[in-house]
C-alpha atoms as a PDB file:
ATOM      1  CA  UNK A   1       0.000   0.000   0.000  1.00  0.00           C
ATOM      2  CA  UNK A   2       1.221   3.464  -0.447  1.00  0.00           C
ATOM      3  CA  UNK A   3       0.961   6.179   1.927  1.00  0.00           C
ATOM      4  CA  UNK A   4       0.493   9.547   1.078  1.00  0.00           C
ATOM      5  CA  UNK A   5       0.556  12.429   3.052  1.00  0.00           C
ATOM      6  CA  UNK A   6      -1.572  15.421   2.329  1.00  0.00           C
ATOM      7  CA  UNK A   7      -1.697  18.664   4.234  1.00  0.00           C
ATOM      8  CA  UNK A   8      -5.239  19.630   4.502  1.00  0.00           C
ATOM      9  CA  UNK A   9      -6.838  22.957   7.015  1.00  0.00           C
ATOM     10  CA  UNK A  10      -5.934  20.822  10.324  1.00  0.00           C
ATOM     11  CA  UNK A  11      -2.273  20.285   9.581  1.00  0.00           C
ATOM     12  CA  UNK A  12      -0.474  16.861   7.984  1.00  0.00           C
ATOM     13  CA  UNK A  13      -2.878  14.289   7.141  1.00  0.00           C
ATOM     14  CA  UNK A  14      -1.767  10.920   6.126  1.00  0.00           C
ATOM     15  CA  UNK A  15      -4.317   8.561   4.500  1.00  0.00           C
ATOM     16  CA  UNK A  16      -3.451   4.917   2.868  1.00  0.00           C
ATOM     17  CA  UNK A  17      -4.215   4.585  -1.476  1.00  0.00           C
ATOM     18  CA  UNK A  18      -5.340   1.267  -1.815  1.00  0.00           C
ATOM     19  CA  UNK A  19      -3.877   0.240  -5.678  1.00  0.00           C
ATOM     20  CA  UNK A  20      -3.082  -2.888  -7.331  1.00  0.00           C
ATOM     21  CA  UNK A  21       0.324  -3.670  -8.641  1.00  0.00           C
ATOM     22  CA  UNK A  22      -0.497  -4.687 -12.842  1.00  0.00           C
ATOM     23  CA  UNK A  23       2.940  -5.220 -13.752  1.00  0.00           C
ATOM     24  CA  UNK A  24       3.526  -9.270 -12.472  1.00  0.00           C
ATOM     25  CA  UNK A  25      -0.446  -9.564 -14.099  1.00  0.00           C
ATOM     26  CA  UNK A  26       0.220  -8.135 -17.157  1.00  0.00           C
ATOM     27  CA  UNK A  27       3.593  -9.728 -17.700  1.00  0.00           C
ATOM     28  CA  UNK A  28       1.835 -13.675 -16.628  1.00  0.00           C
ATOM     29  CA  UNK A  29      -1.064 -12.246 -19.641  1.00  0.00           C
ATOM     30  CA  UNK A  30       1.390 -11.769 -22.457  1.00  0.00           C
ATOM     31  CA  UNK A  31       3.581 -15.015 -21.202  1.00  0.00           C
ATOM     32  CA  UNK A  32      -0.277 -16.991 -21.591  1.00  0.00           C
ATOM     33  CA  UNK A  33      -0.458 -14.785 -24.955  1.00  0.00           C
ATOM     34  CA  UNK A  34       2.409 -16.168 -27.058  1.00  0.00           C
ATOM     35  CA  UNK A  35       1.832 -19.898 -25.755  1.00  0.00           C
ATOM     36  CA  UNK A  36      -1.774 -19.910 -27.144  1.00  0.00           C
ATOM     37  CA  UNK A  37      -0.461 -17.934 -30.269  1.00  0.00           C
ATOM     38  CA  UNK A  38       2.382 -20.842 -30.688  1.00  0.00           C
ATOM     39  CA  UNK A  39       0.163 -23.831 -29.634  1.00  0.00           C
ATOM     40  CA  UNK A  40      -2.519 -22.507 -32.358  1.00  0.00           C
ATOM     41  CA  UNK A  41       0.532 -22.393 -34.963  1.00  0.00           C
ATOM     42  CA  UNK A  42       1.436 -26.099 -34.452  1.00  0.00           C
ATOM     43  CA  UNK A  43      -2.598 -27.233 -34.412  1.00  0.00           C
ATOM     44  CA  UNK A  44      -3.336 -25.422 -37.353  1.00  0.00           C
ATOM     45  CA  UNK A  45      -0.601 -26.805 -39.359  1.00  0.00           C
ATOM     46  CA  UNK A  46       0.459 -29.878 -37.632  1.00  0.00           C
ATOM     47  CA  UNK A  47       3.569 -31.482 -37.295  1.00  0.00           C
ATOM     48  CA  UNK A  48       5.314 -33.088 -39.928  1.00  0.00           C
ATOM     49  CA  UNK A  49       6.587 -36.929 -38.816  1.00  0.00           C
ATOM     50  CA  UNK A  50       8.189 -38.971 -40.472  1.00  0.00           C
ATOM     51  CA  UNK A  51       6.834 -42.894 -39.726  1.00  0.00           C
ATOM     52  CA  UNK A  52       8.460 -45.576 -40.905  1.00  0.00           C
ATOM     53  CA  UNK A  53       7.331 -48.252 -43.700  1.00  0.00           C
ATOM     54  CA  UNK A  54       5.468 -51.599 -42.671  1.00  0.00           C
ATOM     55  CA  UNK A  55       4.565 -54.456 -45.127  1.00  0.00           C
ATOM     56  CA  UNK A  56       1.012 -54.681 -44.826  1.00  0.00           C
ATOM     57  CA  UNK A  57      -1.079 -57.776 -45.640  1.00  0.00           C
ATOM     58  CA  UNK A  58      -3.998 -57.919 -47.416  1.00  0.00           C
ATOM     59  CA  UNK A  59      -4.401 -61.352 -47.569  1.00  0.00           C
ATOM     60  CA  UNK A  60      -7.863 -62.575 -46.225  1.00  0.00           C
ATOM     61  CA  UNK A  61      -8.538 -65.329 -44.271  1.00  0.00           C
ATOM     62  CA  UNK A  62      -9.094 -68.367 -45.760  1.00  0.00           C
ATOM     63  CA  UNK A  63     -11.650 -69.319 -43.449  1.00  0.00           C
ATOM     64  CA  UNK A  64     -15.032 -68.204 -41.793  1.00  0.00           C
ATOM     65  CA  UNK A  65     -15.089 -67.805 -38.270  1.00  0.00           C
ATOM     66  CA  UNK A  66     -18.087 -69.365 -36.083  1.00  0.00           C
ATOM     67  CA  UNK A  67     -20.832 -66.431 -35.340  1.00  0.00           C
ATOM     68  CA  UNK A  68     -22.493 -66.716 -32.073  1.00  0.00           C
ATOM     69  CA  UNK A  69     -25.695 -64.524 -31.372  1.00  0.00           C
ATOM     70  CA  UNK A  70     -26.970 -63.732 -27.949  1.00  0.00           C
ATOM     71  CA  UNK A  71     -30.897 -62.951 -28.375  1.00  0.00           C
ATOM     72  CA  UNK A  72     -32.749 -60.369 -26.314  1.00  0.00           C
ATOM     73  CA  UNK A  73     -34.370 -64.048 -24.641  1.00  0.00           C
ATOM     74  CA  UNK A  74     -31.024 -65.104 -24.112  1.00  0.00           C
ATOM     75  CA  UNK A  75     -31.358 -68.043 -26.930  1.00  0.00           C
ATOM     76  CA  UNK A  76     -27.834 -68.844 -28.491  1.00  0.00           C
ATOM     77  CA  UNK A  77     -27.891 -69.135 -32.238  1.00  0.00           C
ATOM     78  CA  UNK A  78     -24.210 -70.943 -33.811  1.00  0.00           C
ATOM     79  CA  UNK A  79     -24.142 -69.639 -37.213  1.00  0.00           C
ATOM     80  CA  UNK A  80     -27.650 -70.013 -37.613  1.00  0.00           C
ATOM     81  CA  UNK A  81     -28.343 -73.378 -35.542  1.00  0.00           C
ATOM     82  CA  UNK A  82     -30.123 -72.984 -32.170  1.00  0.00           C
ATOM     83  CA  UNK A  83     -27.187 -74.557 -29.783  1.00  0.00           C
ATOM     84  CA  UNK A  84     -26.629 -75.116 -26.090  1.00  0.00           C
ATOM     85  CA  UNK A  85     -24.101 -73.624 -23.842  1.00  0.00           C
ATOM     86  CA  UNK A  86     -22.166 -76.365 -23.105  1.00  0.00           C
ATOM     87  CA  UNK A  87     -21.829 -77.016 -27.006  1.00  0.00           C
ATOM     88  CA  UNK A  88     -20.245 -74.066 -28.198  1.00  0.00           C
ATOM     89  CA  UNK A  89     -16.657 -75.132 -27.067  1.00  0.00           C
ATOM     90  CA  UNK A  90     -16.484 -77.909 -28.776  1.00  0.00           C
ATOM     91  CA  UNK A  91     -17.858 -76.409 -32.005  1.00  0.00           C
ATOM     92  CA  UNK A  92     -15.174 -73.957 -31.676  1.00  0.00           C
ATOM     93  CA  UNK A  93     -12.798 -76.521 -31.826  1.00  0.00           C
ATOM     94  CA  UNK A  94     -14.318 -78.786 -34.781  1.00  0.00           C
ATOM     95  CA  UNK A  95     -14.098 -75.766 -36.822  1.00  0.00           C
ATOM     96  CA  UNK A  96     -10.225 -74.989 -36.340  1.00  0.00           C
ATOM     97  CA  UNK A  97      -8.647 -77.653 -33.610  1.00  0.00           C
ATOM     98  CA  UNK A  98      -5.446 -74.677 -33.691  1.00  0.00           C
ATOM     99  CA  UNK A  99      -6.921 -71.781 -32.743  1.00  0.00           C
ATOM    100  CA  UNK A 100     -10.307 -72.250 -31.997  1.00  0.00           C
ATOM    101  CA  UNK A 101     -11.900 -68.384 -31.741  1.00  0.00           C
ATOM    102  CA  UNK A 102     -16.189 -67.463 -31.786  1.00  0.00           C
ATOM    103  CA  UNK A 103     -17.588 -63.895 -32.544  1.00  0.00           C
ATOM    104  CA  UNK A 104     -20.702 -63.111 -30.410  1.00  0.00           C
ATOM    105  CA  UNK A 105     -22.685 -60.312 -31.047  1.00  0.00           C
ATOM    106  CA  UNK A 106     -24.853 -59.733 -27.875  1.00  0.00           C
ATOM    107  CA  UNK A 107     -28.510 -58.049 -28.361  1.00  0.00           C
ATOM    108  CA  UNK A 108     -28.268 -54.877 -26.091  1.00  0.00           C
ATOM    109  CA  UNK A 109     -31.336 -56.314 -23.877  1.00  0.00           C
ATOM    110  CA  UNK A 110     -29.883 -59.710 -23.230  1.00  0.00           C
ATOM    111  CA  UNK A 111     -29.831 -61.586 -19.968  1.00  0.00           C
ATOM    112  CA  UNK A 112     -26.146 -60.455 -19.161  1.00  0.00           C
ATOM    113  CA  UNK A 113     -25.988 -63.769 -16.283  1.00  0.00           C
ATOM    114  CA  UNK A 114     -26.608 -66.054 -20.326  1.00  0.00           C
ATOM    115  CA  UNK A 115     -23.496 -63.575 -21.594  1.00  0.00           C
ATOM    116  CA  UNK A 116     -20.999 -64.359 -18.837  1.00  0.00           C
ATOM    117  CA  UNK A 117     -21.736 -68.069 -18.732  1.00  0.00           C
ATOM    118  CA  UNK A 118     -21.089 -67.892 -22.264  1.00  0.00           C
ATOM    119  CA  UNK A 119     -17.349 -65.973 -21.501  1.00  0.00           C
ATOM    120  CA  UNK A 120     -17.116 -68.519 -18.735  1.00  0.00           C
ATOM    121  CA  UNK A 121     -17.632 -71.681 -21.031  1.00  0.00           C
ATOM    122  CA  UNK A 122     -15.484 -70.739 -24.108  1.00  0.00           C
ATOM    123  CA  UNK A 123     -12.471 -69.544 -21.551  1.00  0.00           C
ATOM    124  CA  UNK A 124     -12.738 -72.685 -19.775  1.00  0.00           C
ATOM    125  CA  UNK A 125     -12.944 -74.716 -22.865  1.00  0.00           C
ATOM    126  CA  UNK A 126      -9.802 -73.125 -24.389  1.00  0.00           C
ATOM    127  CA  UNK A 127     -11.565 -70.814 -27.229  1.00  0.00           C
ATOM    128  CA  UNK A 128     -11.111 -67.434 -27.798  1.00  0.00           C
ATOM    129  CA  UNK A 129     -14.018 -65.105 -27.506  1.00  0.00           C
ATOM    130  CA  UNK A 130     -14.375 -61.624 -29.800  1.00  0.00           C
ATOM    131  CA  UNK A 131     -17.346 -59.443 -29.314  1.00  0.00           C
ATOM    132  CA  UNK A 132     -18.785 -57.836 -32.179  1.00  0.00           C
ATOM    133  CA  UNK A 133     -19.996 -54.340 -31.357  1.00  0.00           C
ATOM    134  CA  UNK A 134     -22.645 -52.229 -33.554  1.00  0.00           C
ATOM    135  CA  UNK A 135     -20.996 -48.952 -34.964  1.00  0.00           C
ATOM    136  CA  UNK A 136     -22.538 -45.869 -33.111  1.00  0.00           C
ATOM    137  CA  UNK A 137     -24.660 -44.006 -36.005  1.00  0.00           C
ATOM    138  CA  UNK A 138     -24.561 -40.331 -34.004  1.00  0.00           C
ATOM    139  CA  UNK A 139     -21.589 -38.523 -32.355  1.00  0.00           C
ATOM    140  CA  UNK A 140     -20.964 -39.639 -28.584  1.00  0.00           C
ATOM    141  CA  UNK A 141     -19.542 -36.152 -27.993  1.00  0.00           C
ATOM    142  CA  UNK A 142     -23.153 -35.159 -28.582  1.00  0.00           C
END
């Protein structure tokens, strides 16, 4: 605070000026000022990267892979056959004795207790187990 002393009728008066020091604000403002103007340099134009060169395949598989569908009832449906929970193991591994792998796609008001038996069955069995999701058809970010 500053003091300042003013001599008024009854003599020398002192009195305290309340007032804010700008200078540290001001210099944290234009610090801020040229990050933002920097960061919105790089953004707009990007940054150039060099990545390096992969062989990609394009081979398909030769094979189909075993489609399991979880109803909204909870029925289980093996590529188009009605099938039972204990069975889906060991059609797993008919259809490739290596690697045996089913896809389930789950109805979104399935019993989720018929879903984790299923997980429960194909892990214990030795088969792999890939979900097959629905593509979302708005924005999540809303």
């Amino acid at each position: 605070m500053i003091r300042s002393t003013r001599r008024g009728r009854s003599g020398a008066d002192e009195q305290l000026l309340a007032s804010i020091n700008v200078t540290p604000f001001v210099d944290v403002v234009l610090v801020l000022l040229i990050i933002f103007m920097i960061t919105a340099a790089v953004v707009e134009f990007g940054l150039q990267v060099s990545v390096p060169k992969t062989t990609i395949s394009t081979a398909r598989p030769k094979k189909d892979f075993l489609t399991l569908q979880i109803g909204s009832d909870g029925r289980l449906i093996l590529d188009g056959a009605a099938v039972s929970l204990y069975d889906i193991a060991d059609a797993a591994k008919k259809a490739d004795s290596a690697e045996p792998k089913v896809y389930v796609r789950v109805h979104k008001s399935a019993p989720w207790e018929i879903v984790a038996q299923v997980l429960a069955e194909c892990r214990a069995g030795g088969v792999e187990v890939n979900l097959i999701p629905k593509p979302l058809t708005r924005d999540p970010r809303g």
